[in-house]
PDB file of N, CA and C in Angstrom:
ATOM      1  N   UNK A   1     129.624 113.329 104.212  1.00  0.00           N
ATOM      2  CA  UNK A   1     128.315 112.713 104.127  1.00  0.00           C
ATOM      3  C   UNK A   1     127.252 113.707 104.574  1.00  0.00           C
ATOM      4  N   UNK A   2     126.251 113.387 104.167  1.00  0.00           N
ATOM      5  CA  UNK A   2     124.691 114.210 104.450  1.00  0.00           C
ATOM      6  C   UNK A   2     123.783 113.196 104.667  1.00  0.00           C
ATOM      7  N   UNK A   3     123.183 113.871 105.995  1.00  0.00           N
ATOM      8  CA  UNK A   3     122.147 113.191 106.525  1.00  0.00           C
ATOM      9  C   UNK A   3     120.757 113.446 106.326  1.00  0.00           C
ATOM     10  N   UNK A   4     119.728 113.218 106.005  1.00  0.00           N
ATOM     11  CA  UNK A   4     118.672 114.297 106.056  1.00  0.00           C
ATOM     12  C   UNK A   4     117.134 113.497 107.259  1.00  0.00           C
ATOM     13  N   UNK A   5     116.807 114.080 107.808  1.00  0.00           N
ATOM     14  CA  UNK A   5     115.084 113.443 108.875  1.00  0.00           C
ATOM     15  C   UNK A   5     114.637 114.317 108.400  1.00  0.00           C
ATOM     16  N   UNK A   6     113.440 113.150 108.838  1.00  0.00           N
ATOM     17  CA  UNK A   6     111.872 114.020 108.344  1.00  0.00           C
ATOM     18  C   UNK A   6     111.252 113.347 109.596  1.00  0.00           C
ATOM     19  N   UNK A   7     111.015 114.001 110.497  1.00  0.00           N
ATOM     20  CA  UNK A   7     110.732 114.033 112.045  1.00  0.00           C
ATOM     21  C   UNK A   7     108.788 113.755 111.749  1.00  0.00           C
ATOM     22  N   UNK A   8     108.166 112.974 112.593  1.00  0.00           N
ATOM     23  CA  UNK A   8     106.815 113.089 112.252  1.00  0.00           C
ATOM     24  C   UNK A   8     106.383 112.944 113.681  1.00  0.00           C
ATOM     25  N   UNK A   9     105.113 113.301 114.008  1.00  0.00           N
ATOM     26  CA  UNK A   9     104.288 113.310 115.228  1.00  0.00           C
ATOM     27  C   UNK A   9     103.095 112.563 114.730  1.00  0.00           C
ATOM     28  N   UNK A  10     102.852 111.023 115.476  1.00  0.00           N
ATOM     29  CA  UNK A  10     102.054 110.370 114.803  1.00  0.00           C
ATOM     30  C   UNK A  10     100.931 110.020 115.781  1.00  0.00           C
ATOM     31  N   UNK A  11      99.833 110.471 115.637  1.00  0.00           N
ATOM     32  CA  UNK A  11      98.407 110.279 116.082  1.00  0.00           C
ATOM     33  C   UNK A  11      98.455 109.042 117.327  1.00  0.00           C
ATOM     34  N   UNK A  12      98.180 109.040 118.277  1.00  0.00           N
ATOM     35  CA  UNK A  12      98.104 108.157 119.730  1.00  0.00           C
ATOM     36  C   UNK A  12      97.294 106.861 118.952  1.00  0.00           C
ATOM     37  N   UNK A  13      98.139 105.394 118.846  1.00  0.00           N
ATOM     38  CA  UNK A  13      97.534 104.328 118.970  1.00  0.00           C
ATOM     39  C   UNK A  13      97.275 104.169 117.500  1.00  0.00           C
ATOM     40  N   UNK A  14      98.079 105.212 116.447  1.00  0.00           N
ATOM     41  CA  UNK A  14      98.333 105.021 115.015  1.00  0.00           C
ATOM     42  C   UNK A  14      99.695 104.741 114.879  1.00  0.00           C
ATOM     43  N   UNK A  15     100.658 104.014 115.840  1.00  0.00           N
ATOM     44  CA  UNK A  15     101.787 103.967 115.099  1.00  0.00           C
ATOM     45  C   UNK A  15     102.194 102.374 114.636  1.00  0.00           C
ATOM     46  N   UNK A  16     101.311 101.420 115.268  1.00  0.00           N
ATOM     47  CA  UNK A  16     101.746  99.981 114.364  1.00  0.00           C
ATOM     48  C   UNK A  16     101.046 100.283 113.110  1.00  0.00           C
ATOM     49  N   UNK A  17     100.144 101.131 112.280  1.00  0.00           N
ATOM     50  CA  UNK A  17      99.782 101.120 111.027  1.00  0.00           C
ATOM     51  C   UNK A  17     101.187 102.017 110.596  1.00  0.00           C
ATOM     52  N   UNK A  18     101.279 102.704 111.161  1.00  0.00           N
ATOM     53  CA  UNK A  18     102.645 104.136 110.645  1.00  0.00           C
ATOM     54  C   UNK A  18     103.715 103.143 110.408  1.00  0.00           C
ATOM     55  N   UNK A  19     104.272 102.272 111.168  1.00  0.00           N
ATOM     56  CA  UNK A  19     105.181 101.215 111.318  1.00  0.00           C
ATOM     57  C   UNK A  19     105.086 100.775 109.828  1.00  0.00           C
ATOM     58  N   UNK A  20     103.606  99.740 109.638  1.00  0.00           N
ATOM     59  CA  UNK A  20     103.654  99.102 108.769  1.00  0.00           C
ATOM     60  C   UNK A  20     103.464  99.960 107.752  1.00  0.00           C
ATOM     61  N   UNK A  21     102.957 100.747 107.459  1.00  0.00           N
ATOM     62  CA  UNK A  21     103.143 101.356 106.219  1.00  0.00           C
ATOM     63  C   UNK A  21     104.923 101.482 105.661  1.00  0.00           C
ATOM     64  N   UNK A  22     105.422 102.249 106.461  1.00  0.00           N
ATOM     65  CA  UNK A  22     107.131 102.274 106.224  1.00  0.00           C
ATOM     66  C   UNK A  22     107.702 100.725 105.547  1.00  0.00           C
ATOM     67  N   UNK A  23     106.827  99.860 106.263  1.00  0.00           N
ATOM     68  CA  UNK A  23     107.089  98.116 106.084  1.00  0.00           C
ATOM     69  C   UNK A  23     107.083  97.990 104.635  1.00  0.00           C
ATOM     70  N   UNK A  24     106.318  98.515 104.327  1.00  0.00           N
ATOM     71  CA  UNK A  24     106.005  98.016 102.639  1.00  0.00           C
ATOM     72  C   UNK A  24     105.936  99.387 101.825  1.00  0.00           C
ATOM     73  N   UNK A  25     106.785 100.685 102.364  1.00  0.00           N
ATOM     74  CA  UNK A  25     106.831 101.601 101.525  1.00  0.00           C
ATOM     75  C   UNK A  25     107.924 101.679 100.535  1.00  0.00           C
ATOM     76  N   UNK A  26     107.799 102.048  99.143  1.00  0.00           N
ATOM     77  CA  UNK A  26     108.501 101.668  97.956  1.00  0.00           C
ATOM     78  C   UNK A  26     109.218 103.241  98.123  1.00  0.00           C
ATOM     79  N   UNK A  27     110.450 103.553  98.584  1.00  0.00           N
ATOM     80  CA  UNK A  27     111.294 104.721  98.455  1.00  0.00           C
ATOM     81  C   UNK A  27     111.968 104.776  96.877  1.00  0.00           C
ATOM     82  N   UNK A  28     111.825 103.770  96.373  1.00  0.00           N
ATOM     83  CA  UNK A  28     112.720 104.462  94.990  1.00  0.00           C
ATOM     84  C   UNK A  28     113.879 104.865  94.934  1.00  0.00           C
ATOM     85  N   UNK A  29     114.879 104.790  96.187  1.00  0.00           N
ATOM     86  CA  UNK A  29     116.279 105.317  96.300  1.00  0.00           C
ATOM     87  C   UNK A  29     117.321 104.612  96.389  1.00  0.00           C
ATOM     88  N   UNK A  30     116.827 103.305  96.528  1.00  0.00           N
ATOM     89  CA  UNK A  30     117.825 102.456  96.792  1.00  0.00           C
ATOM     90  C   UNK A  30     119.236 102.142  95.560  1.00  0.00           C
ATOM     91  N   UNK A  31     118.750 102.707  94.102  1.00  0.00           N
ATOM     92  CA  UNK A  31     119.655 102.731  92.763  1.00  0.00           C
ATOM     93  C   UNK A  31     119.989 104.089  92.650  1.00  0.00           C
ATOM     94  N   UNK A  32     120.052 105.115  93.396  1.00  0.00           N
ATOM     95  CA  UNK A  32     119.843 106.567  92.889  1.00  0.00           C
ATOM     96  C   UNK A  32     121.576 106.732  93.616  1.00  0.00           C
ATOM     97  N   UNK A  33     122.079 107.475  92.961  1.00  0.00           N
ATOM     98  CA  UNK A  33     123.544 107.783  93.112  1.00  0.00           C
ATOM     99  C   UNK A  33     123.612 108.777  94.334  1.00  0.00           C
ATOM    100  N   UNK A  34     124.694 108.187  95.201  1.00  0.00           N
ATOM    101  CA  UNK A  34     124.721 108.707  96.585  1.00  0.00           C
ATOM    102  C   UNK A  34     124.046 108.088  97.444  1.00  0.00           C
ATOM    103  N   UNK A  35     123.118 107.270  97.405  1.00  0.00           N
ATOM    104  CA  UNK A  35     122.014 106.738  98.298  1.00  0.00           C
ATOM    105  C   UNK A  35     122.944 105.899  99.293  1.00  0.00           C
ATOM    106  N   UNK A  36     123.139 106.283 100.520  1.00  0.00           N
ATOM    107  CA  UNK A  36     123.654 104.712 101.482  1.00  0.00           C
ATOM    108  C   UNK A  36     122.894 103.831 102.495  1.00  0.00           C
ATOM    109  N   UNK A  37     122.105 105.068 102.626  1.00  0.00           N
ATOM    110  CA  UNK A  37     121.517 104.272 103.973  1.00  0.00           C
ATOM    111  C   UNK A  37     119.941 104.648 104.183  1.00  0.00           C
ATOM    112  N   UNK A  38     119.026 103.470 105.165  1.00  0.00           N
ATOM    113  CA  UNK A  38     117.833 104.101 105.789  1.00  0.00           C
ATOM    114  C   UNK A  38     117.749 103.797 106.879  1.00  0.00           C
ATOM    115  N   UNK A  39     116.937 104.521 107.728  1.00  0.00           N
ATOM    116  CA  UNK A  39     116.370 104.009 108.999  1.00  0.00           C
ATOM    117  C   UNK A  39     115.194 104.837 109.140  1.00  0.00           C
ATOM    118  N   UNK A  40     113.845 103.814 110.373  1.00  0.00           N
ATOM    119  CA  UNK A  40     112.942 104.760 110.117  1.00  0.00           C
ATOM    120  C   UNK A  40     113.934 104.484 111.888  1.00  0.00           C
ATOM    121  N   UNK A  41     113.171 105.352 112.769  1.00  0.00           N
ATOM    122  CA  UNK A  41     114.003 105.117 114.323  1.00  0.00           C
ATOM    123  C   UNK A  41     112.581 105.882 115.309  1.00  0.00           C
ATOM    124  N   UNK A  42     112.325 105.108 116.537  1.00  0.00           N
ATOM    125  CA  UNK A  42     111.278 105.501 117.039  1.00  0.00           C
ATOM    126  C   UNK A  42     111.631 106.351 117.855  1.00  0.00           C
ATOM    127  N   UNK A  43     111.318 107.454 118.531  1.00  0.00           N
ATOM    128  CA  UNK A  43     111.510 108.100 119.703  1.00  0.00           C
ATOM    129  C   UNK A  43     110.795 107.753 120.751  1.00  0.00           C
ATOM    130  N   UNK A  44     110.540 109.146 121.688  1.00  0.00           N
ATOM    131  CA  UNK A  44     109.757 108.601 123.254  1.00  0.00           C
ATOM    132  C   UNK A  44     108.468 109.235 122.851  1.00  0.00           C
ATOM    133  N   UNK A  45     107.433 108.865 123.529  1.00  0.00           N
ATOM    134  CA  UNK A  45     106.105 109.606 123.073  1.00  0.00           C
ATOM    135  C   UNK A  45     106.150 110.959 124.006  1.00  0.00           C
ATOM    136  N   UNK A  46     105.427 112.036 123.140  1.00  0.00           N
ATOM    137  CA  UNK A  46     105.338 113.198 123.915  1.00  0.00           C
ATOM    138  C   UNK A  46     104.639 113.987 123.595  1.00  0.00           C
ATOM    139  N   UNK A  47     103.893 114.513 124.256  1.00  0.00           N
ATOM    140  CA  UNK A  47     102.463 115.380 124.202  1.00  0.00           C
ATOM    141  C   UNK A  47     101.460 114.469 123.382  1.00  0.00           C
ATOM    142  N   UNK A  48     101.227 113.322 123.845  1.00  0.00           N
ATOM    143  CA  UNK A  48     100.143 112.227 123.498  1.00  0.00           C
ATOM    144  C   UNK A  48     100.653 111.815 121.845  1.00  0.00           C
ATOM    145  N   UNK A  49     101.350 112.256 121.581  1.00  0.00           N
ATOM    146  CA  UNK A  49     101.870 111.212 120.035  1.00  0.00           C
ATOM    147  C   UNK A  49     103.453 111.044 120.175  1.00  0.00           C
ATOM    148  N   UNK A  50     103.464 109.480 119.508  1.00  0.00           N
ATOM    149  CA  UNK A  50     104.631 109.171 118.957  1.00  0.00           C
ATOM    150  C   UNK A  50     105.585 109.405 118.259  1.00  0.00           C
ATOM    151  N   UNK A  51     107.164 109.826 118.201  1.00  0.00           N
ATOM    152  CA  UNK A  51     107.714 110.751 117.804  1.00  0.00           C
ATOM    153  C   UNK A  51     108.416 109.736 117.053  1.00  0.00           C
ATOM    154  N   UNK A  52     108.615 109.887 115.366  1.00  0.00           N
ATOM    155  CA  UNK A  52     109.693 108.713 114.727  1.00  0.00           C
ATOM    156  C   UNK A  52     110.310 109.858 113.719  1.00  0.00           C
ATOM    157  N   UNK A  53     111.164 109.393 113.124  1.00  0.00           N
ATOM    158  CA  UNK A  53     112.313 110.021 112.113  1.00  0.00           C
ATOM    159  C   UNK A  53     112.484 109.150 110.700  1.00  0.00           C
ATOM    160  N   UNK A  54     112.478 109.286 109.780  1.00  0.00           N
ATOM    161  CA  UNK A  54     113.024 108.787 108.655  1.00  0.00           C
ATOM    162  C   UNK A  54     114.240 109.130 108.558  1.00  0.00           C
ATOM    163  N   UNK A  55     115.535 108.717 108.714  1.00  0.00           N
ATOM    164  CA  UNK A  55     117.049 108.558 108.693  1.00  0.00           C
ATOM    165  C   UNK A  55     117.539 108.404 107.327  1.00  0.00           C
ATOM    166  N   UNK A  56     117.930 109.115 106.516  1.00  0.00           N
ATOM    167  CA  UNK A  56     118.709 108.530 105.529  1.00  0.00           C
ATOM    168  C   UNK A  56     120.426 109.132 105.462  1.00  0.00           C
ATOM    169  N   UNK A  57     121.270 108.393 104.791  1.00  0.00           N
ATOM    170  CA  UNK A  57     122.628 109.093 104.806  1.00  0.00           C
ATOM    171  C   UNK A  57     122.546 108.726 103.274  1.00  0.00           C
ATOM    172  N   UNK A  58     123.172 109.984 103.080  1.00  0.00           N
ATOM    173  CA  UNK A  58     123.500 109.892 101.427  1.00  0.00           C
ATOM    174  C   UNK A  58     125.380 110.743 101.402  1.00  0.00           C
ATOM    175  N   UNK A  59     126.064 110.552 100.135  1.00  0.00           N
ATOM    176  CA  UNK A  59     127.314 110.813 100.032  1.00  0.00           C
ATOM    177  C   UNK A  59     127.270 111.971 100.010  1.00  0.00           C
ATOM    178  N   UNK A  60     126.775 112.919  99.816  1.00  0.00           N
ATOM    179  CA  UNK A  60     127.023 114.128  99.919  1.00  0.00           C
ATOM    180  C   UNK A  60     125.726 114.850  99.705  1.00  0.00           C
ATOM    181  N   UNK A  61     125.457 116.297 100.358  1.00  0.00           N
ATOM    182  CA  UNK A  61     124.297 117.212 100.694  1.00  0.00           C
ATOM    183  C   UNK A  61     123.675 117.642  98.638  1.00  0.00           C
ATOM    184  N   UNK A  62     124.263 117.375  97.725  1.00  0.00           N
ATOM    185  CA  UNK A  62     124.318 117.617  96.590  1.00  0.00           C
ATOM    186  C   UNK A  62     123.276 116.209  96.092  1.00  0.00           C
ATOM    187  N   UNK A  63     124.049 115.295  96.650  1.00  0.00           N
ATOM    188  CA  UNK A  63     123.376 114.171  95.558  1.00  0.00           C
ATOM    189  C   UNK A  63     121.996 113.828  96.341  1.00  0.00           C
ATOM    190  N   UNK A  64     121.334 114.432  97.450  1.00  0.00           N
ATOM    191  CA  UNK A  64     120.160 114.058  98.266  1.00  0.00           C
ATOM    192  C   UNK A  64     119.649 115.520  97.396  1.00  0.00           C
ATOM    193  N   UNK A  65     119.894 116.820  97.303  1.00  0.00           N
ATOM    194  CA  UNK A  65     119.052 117.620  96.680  1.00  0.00           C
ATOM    195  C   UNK A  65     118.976 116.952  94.739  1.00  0.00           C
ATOM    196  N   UNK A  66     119.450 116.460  94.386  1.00  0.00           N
ATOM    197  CA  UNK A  66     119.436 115.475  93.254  1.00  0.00           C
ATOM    198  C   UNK A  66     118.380 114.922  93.325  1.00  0.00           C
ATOM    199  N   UNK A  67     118.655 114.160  94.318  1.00  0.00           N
ATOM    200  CA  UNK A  67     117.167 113.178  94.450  1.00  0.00           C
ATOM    201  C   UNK A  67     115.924 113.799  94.525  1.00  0.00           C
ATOM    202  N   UNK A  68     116.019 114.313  95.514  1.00  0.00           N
ATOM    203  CA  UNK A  68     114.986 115.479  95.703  1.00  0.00           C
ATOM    204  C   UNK A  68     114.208 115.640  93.978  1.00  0.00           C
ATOM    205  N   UNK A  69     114.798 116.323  93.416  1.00  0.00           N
ATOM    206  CA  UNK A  69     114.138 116.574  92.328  1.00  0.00           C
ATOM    207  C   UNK A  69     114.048 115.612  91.127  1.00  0.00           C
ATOM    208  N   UNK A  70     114.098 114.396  91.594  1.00  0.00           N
ATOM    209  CA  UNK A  70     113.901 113.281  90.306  1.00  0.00           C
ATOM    210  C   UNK A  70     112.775 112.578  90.490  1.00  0.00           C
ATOM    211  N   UNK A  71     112.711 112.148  88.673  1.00  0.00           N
ATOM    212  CA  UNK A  71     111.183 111.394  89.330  1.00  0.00           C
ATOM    213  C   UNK A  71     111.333 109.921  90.254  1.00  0.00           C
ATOM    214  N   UNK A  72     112.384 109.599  90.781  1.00  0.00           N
ATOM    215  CA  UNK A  72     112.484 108.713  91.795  1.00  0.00           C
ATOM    216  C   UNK A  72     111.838 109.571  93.040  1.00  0.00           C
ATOM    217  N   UNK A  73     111.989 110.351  93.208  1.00  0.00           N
ATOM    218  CA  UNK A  73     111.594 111.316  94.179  1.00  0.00           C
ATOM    219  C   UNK A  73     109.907 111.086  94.156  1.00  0.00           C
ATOM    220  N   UNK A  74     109.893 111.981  93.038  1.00  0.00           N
ATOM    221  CA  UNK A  74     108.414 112.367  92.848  1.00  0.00           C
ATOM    222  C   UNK A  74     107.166 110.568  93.116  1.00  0.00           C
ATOM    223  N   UNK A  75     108.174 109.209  92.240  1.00  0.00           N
ATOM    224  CA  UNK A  75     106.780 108.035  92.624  1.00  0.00           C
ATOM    225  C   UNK A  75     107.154 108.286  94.144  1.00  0.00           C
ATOM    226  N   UNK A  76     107.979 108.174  94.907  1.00  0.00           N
ATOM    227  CA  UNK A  76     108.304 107.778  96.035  1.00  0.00           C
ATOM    228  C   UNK A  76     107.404 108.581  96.925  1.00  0.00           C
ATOM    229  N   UNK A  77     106.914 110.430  96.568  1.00  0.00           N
ATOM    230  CA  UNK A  77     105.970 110.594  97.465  1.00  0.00           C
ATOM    231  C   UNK A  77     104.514 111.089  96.594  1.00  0.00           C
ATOM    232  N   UNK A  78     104.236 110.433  95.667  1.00  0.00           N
ATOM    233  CA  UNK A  78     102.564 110.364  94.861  1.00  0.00           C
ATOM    234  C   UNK A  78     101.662 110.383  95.997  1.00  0.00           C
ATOM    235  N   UNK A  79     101.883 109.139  97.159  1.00  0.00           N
ATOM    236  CA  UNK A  79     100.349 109.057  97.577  1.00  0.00           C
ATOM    237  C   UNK A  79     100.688 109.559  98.823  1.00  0.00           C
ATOM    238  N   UNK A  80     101.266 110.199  99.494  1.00  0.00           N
ATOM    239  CA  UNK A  80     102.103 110.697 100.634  1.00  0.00           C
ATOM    240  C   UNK A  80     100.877 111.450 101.310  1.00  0.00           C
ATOM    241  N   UNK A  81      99.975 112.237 100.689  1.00  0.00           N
ATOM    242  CA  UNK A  81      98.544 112.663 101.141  1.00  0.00           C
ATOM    243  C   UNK A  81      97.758 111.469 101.927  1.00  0.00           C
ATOM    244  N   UNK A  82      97.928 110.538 100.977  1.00  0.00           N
ATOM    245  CA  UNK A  82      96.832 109.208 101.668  1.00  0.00           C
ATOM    246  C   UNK A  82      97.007 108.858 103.051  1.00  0.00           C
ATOM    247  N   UNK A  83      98.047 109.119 103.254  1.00  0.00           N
ATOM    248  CA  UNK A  83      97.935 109.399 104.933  1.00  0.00           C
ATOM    249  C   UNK A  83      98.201 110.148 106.186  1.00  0.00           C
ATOM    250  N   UNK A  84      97.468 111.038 105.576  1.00  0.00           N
ATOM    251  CA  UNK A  84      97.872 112.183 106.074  1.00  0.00           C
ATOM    252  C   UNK A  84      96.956 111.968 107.788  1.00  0.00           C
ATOM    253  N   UNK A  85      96.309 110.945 107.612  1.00  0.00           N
ATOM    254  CA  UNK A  85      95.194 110.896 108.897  1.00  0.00           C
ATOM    255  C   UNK A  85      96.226 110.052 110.055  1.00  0.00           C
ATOM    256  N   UNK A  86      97.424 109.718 109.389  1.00  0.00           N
ATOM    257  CA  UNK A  86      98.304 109.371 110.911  1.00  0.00           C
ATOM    258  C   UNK A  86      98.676 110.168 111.419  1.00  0.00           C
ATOM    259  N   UNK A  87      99.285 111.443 110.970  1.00  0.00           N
ATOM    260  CA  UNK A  87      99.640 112.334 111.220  1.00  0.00           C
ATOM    261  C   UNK A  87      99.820 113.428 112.622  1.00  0.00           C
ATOM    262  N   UNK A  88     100.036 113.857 113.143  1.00  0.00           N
ATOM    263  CA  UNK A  88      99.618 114.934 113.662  1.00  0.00           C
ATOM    264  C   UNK A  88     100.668 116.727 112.751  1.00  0.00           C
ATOM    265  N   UNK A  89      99.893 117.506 112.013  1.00  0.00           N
ATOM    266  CA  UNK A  89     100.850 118.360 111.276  1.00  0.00           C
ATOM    267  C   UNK A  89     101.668 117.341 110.468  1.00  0.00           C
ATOM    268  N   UNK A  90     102.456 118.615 109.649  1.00  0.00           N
ATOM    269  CA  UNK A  90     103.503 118.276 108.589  1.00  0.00           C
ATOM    270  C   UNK A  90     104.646 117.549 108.892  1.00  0.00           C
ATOM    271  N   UNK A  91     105.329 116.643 108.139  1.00  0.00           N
ATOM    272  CA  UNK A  91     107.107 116.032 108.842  1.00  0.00           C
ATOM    273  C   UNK A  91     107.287 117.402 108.833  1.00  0.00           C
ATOM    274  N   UNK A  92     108.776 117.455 109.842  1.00  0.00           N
ATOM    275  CA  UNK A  92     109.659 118.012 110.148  1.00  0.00           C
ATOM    276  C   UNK A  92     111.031 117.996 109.415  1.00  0.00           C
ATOM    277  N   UNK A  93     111.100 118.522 108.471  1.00  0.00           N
ATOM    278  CA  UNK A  93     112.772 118.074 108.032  1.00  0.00           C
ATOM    279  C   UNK A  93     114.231 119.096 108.714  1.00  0.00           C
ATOM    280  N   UNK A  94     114.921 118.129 108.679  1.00  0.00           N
ATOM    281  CA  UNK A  94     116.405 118.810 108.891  1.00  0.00           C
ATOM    282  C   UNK A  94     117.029 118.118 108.338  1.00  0.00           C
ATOM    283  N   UNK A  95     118.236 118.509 107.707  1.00  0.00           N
ATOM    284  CA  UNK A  95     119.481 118.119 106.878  1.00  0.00           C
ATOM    285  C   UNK A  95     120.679 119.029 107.909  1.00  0.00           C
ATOM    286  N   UNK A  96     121.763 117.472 107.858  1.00  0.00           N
ATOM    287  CA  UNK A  96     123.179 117.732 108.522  1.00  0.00           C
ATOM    288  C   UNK A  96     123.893 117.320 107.726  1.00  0.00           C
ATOM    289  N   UNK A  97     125.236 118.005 107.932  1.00  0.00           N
ATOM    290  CA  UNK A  97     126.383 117.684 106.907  1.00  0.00           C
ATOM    291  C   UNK A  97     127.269 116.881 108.244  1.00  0.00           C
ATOM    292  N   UNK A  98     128.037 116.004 107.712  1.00  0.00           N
ATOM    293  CA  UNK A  98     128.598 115.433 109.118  1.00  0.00           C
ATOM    294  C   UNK A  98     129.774 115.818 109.004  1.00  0.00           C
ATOM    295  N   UNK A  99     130.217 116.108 110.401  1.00  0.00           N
ATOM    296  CA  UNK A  99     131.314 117.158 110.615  1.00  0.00           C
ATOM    297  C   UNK A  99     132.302 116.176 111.411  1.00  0.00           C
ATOM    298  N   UNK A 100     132.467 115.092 111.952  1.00  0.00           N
ATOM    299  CA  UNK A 100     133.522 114.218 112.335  1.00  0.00           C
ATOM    300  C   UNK A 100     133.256 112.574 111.139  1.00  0.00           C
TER     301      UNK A 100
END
């Protein structure tokens, strides 16, 4: 399995909008081959913003770079600019291959 986060640092006293946005965000992955899992997951706050992760597990590190380049991909991040004002900087991504 392959895991992939996208780590974000979210603006002090912007994260019940950050929350709800995720609430009603349309990922497009849920039919896409390999897809298993989501989570968004909160962390501890640090250096005055809120630290959360987008979690996904997919079957293998192959079928998430798949996705990556489909247009399931592409509606899923169209308006991804529009909020860029929760923000603090760019997500963070890392991808793991799981090893137990």
């Amino acid at each position: 399995m392959y895991i992939a986060f996208n780590r974000f640092r979210i603006i002090p006293d912007r994260h019940a909008d950050f929350e709800k946005l995720w609430l009603n965000y349309q990922t497009h992955r849920e039919k896409v081959p390999g897809f298993l899992f989501f989570d968004l997951i909160k962390g501890k706050t640090e250096k005055g913003c809120a630290i959360y992760a987008s979690h996904t597990t997919w079957r293998n590190q192959q079928d998430f770079l798949t996705w990556t380049k489909s247009e399931s991909f592409r509606r899923a991040h169209k308006n991804a600019g529009d909020y860029s004002k929760l923000y603090l900087g760019h997500p963070e991504f890392e991808g793991f291959e799981v090893a137990l």
